[in-house]
C-alpha atoms as a PDB file:
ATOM      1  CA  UNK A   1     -11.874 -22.241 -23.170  1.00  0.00           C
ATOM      2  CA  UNK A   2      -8.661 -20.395 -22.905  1.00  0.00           C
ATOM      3  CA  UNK A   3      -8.836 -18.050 -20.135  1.00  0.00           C
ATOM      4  CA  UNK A   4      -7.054 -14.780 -20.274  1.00  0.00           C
ATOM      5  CA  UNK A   5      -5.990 -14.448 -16.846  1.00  0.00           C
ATOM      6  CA  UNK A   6      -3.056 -16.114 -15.470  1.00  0.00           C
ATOM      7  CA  UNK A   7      -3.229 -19.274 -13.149  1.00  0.00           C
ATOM      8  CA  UNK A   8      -0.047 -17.992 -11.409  1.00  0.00           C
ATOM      9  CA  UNK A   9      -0.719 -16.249  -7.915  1.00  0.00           C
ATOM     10  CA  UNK A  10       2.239 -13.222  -8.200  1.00  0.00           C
ATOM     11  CA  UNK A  11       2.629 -11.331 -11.115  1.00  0.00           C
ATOM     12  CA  UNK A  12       5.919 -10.470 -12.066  1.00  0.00           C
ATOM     13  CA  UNK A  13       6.468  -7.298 -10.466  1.00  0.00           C
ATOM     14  CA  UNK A  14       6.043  -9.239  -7.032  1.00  0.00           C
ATOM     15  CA  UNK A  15       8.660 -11.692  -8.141  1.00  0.00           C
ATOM     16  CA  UNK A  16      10.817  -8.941  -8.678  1.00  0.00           C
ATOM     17  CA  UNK A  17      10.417  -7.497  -5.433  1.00  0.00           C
ATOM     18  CA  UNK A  18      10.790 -10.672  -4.128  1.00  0.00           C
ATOM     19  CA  UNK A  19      13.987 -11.169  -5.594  1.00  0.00           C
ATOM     20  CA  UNK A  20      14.726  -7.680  -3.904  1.00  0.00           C
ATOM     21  CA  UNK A  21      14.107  -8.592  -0.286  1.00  0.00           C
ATOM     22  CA  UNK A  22      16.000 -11.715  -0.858  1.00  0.00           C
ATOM     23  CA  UNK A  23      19.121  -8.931  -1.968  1.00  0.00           C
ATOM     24  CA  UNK A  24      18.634  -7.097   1.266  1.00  0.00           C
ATOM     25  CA  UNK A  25      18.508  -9.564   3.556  1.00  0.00           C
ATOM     26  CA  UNK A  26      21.469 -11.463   1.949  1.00  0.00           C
ATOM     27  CA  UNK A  27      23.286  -8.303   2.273  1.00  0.00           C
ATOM     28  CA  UNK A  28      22.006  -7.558   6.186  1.00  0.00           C
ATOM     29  CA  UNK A  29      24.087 -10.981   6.434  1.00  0.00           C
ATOM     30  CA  UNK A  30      26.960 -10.345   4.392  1.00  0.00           C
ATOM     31  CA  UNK A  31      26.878  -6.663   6.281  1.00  0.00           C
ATOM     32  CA  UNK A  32      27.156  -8.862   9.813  1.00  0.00           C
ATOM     33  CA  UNK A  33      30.522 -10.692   8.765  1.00  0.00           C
ATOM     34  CA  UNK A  34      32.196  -7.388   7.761  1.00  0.00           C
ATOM     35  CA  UNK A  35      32.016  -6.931  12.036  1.00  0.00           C
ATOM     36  CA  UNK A  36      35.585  -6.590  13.337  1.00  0.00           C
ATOM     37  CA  UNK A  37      34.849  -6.954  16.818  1.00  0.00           C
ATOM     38  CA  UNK A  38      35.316 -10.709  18.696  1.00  0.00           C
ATOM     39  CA  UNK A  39      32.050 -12.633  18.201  1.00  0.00           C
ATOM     40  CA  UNK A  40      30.319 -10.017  16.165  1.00  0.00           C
ATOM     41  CA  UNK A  41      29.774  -7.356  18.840  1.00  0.00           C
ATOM     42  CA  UNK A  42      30.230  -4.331  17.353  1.00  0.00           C
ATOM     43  CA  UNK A  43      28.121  -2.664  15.613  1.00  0.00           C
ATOM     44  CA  UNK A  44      27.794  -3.587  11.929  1.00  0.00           C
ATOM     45  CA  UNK A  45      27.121  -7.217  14.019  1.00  0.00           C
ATOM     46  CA  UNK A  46      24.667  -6.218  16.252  1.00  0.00           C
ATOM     47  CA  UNK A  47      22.842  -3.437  15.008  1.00  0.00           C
ATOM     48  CA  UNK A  48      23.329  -2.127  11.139  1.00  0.00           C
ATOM     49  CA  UNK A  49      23.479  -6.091   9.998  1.00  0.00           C
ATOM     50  CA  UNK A  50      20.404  -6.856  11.599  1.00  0.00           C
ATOM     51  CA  UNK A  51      18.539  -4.186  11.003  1.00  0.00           C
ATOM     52  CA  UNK A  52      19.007  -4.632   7.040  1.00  0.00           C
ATOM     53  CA  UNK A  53      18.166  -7.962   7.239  1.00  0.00           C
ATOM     54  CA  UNK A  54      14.986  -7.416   9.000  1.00  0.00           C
ATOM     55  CA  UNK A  55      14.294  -4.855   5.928  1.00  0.00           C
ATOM     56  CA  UNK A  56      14.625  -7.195   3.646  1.00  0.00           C
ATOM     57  CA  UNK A  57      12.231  -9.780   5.761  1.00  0.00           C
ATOM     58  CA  UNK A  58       9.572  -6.603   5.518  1.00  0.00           C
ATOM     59  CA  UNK A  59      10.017  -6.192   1.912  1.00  0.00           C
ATOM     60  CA  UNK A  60       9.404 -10.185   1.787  1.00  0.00           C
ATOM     61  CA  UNK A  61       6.301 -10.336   3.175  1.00  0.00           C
ATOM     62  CA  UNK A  62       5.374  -6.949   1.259  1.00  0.00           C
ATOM     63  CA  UNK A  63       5.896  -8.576  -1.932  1.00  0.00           C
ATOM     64  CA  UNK A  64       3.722 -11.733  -1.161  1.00  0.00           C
ATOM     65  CA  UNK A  65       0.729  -9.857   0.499  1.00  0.00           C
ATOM     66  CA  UNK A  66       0.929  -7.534  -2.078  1.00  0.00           C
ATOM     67  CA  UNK A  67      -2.239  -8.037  -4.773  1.00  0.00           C
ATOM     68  CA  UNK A  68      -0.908  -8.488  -7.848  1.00  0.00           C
ATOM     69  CA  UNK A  69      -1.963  -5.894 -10.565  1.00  0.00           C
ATOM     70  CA  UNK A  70      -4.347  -6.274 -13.886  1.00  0.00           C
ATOM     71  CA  UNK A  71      -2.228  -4.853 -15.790  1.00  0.00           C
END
């Protein structure tokens, strides 16, 4: 009776890439409050912050869409 397959729907490479994505976009934040400018309007704030953090978002939904292997 003992299957051989796991009952668990990731394997753990797409655990580890989800713990990736969740790096990136906690950087894309951390990147945002490194903005000197008032209210976060230069550029790390409006455009390098966000732009990593909608990277890691990406690499997110790549790693649960992402059919786990047989290996």
């Amino acid at each position: 009776m003992s299957n051989s397959k796991s009952n668990l729907p990731f394997s753990s490479s797409n655990y580890i890439t989800m713990l990736v994505g969740l790096a990136v976009i906690l950087g894309g934040f951390l990147i945002m409050t490194f903005d000197t400018e008032e209210f976060g309007f230069g550029v790390l704030g409006l455009t390098v912050g966000p732009l990593i953090t909608i990277t890691g978002f990406i690499i997110e939904f790549w790693a649960i869409l992402r059919k786990p292997t047989d290996s």
